[in-house]
N, C-alpha and C. Protein backbone atom coordinates (compact mmCIF):
# COMPACT_ATOMS: atom_id res chain seq x y z
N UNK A 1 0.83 -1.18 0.00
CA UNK A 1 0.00 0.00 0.00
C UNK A 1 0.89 1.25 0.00
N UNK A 2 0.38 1.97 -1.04
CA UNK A 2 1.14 3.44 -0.99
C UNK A 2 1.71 4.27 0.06
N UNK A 3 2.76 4.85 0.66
CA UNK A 3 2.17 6.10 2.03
C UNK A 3 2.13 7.48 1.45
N UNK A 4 1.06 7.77 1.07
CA UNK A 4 1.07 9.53 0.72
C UNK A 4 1.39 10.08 1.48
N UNK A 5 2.28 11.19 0.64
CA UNK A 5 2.79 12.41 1.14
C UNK A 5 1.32 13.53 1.10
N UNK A 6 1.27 13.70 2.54
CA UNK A 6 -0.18 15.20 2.32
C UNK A 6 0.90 16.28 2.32
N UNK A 7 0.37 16.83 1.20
CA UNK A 7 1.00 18.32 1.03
C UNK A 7 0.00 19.68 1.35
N UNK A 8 -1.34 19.33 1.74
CA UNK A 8 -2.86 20.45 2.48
C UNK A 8 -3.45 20.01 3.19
N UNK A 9 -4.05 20.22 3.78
CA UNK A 9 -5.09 19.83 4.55
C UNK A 9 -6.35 18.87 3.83
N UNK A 10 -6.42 19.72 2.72
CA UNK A 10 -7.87 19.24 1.75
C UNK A 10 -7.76 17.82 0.57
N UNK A 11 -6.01 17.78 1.11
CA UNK A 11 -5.76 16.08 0.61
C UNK A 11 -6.17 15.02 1.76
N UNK A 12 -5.99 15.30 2.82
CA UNK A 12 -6.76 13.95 3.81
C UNK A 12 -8.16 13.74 3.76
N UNK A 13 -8.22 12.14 3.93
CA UNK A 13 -9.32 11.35 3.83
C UNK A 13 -9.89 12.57 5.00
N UNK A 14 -11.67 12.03 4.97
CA UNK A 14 -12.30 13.24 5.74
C UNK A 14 -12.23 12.60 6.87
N UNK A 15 -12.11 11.23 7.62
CA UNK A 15 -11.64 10.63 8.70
C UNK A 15 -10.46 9.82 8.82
N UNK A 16 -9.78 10.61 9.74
CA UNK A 16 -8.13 9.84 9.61
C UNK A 16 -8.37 8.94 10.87
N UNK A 17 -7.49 7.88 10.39
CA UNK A 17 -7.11 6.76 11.33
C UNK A 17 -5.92 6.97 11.86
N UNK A 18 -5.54 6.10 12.39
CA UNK A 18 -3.91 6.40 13.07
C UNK A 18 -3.17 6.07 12.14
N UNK A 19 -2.98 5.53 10.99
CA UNK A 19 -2.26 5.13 10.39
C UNK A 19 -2.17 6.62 9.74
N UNK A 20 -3.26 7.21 9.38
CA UNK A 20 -2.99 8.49 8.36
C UNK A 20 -2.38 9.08 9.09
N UNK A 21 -3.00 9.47 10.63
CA UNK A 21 -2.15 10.55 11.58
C UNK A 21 -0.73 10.31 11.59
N UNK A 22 -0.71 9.06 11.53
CA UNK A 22 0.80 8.33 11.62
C UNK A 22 1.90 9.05 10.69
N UNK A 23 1.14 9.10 9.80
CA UNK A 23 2.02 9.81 8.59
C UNK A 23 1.90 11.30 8.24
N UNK A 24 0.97 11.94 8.87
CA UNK A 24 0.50 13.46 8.89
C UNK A 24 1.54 13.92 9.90
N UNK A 25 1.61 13.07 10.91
CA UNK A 25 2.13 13.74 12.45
C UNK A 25 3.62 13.09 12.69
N UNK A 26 4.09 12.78 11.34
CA UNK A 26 5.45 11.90 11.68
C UNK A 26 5.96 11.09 12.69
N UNK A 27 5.09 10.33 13.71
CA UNK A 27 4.62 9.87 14.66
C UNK A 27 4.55 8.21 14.47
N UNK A 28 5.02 7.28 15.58
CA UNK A 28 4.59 6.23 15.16
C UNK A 28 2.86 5.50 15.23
N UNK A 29 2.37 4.62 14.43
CA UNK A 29 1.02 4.64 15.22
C UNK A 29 0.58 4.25 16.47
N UNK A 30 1.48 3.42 17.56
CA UNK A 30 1.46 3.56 18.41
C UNK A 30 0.99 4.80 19.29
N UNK A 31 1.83 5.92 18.87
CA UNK A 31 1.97 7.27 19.48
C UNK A 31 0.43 8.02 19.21
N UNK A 32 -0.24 7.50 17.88
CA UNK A 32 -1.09 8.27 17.42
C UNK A 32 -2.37 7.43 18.15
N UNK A 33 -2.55 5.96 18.59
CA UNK A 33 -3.48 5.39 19.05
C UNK A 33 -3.69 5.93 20.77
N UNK A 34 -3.01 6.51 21.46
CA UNK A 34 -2.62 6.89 22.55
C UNK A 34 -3.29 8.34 22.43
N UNK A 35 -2.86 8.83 21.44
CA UNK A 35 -3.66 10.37 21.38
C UNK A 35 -4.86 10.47 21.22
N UNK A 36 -5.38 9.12 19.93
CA UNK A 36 -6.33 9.55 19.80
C UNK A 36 -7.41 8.54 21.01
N UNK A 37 -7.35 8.02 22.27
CA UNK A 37 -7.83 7.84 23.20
C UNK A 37 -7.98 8.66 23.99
N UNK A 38 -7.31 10.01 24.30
CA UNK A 38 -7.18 11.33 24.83
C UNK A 38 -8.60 11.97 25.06
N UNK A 39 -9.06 12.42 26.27
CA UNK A 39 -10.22 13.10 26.01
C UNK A 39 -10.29 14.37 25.39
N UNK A 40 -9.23 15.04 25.15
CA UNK A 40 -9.08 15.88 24.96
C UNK A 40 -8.86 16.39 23.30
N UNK A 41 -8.47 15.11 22.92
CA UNK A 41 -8.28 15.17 21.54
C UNK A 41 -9.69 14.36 20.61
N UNK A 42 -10.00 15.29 19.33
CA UNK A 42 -11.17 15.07 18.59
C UNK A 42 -11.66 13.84 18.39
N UNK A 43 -11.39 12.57 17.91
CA UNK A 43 -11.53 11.45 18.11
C UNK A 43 -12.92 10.97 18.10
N UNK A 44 -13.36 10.26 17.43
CA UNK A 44 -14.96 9.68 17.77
C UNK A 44 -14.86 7.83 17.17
N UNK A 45 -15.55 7.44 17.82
CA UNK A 45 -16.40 5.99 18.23
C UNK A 45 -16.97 6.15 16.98
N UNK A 46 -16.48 5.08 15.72
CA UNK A 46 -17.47 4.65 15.04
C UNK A 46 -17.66 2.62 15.43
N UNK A 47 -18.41 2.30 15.67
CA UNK A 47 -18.14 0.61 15.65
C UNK A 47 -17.03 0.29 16.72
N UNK A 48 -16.04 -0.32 16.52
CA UNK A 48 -14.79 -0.27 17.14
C UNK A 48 -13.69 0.74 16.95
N UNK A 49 -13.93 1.63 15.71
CA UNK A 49 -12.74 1.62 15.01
C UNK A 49 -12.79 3.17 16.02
N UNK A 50 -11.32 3.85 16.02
CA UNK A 50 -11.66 5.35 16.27
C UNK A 50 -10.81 5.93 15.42
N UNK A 51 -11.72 7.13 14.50
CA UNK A 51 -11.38 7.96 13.80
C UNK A 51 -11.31 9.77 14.54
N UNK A 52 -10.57 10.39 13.58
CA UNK A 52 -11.01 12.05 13.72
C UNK A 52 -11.37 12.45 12.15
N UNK A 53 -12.12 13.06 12.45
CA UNK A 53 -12.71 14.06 11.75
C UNK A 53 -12.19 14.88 11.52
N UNK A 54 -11.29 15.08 9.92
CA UNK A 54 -10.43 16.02 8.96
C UNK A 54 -10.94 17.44 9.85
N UNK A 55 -11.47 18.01 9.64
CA UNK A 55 -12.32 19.32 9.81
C UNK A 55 -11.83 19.36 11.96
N UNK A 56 -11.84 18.27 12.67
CA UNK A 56 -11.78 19.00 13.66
C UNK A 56 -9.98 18.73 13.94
N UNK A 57 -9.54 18.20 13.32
CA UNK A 57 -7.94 17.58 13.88
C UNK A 57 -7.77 18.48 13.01
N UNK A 58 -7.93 19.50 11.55
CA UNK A 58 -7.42 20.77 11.54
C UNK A 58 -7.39 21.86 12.80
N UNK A 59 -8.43 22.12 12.97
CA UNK A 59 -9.22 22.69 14.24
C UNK A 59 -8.02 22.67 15.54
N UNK A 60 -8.16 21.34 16.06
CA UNK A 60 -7.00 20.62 17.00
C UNK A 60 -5.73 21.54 16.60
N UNK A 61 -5.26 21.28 15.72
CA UNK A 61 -3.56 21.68 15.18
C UNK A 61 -3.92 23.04 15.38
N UNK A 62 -4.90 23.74 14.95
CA UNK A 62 -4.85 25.20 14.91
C UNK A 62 -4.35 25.89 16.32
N UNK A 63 -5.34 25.29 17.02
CA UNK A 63 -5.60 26.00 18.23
C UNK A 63 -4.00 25.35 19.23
N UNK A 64 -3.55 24.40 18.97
CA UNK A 64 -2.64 23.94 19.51
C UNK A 64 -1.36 24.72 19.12
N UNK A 65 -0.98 24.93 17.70
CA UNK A 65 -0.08 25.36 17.21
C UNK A 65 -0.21 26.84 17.85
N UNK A 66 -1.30 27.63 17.30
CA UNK A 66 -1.62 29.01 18.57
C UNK A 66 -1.56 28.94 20.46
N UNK A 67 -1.30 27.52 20.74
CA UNK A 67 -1.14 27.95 22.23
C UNK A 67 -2.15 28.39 22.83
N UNK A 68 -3.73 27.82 21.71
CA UNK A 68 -4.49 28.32 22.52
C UNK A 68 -5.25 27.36 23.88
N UNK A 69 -6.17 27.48 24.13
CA UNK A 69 -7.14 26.70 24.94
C UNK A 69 -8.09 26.00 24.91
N UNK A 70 -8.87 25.80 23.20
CA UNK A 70 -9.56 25.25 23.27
C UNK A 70 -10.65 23.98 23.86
N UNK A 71 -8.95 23.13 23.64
CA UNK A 71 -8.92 21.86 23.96
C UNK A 71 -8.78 21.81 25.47
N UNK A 72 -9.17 21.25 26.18
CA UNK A 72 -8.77 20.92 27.30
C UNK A 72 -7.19 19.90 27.79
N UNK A 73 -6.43 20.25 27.91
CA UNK A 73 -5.16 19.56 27.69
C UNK A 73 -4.66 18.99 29.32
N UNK A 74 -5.58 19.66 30.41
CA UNK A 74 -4.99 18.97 31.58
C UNK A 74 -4.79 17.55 32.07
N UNK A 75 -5.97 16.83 31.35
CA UNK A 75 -5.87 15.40 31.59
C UNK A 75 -5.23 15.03 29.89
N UNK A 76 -4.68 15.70 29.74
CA UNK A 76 -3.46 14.50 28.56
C UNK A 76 -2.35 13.90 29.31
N UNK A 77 -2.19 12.75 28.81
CA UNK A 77 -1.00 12.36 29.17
C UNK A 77 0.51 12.31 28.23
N UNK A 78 1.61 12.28 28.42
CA UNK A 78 2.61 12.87 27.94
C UNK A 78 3.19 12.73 26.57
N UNK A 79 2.18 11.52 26.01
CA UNK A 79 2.03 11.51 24.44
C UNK A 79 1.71 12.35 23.82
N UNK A 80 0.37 13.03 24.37
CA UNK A 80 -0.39 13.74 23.80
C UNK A 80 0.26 15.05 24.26
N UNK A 81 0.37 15.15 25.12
CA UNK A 81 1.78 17.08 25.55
C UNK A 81 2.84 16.88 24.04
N UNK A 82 3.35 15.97 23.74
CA UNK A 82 4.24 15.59 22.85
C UNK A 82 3.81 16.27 21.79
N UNK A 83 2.33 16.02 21.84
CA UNK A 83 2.23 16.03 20.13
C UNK A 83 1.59 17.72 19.85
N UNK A 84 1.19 18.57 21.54
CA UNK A 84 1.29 19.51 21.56
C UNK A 84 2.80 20.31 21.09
N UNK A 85 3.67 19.94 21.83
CA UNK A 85 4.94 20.38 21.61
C UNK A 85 5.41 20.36 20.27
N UNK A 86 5.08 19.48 19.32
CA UNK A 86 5.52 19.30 17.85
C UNK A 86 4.51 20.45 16.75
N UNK A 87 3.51 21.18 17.42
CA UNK A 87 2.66 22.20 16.80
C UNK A 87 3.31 23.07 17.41
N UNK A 88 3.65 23.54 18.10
CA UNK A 88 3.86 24.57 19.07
C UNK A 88 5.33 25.31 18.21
């Protein structure tokens, strides 16, 4: 299977898995299955599987990369600070 290079935003599938994050967030998927269990991070319950939603994991990066607050980041754990720190 291919690994695309995303070069915009408006090239990702509209729900990324960890495998996409994997490769969006230069991250292993390990790292990305950990985040996306995070309450804090966008993430939703389809069936078993858990995806995010293109539109809010832009969202996520935005507000993260700005240092802002959106997100609630106190209960992350240090994966997820990580992956703050790599926007930041």
């Amino acid at each position: 299977m291919p690994n695309p290079n995303y070069k915009s935003y408006e090239e990702l599938p509209l729900f990324l898995n960890a495998k996409v994050l994997s490769n969006v967030l230069g991250i292993a998927p390990s790292s990305c299955y950990e985040l996306m269990h995070e309450d804090a991070f966008p993430s939703i319950r389809i069936g078993k599987r858990l995806v995010v939603p293109r539109d809010k994991f832009i969202d996520w990066v935005e507000v993260q990369s700005k240092g802002g607050s959106k997100w609630d980041t106190r209960h992350m754990n240090s994966t997820a600070s990580l992956m703050i720190v790599i926007f930041t």
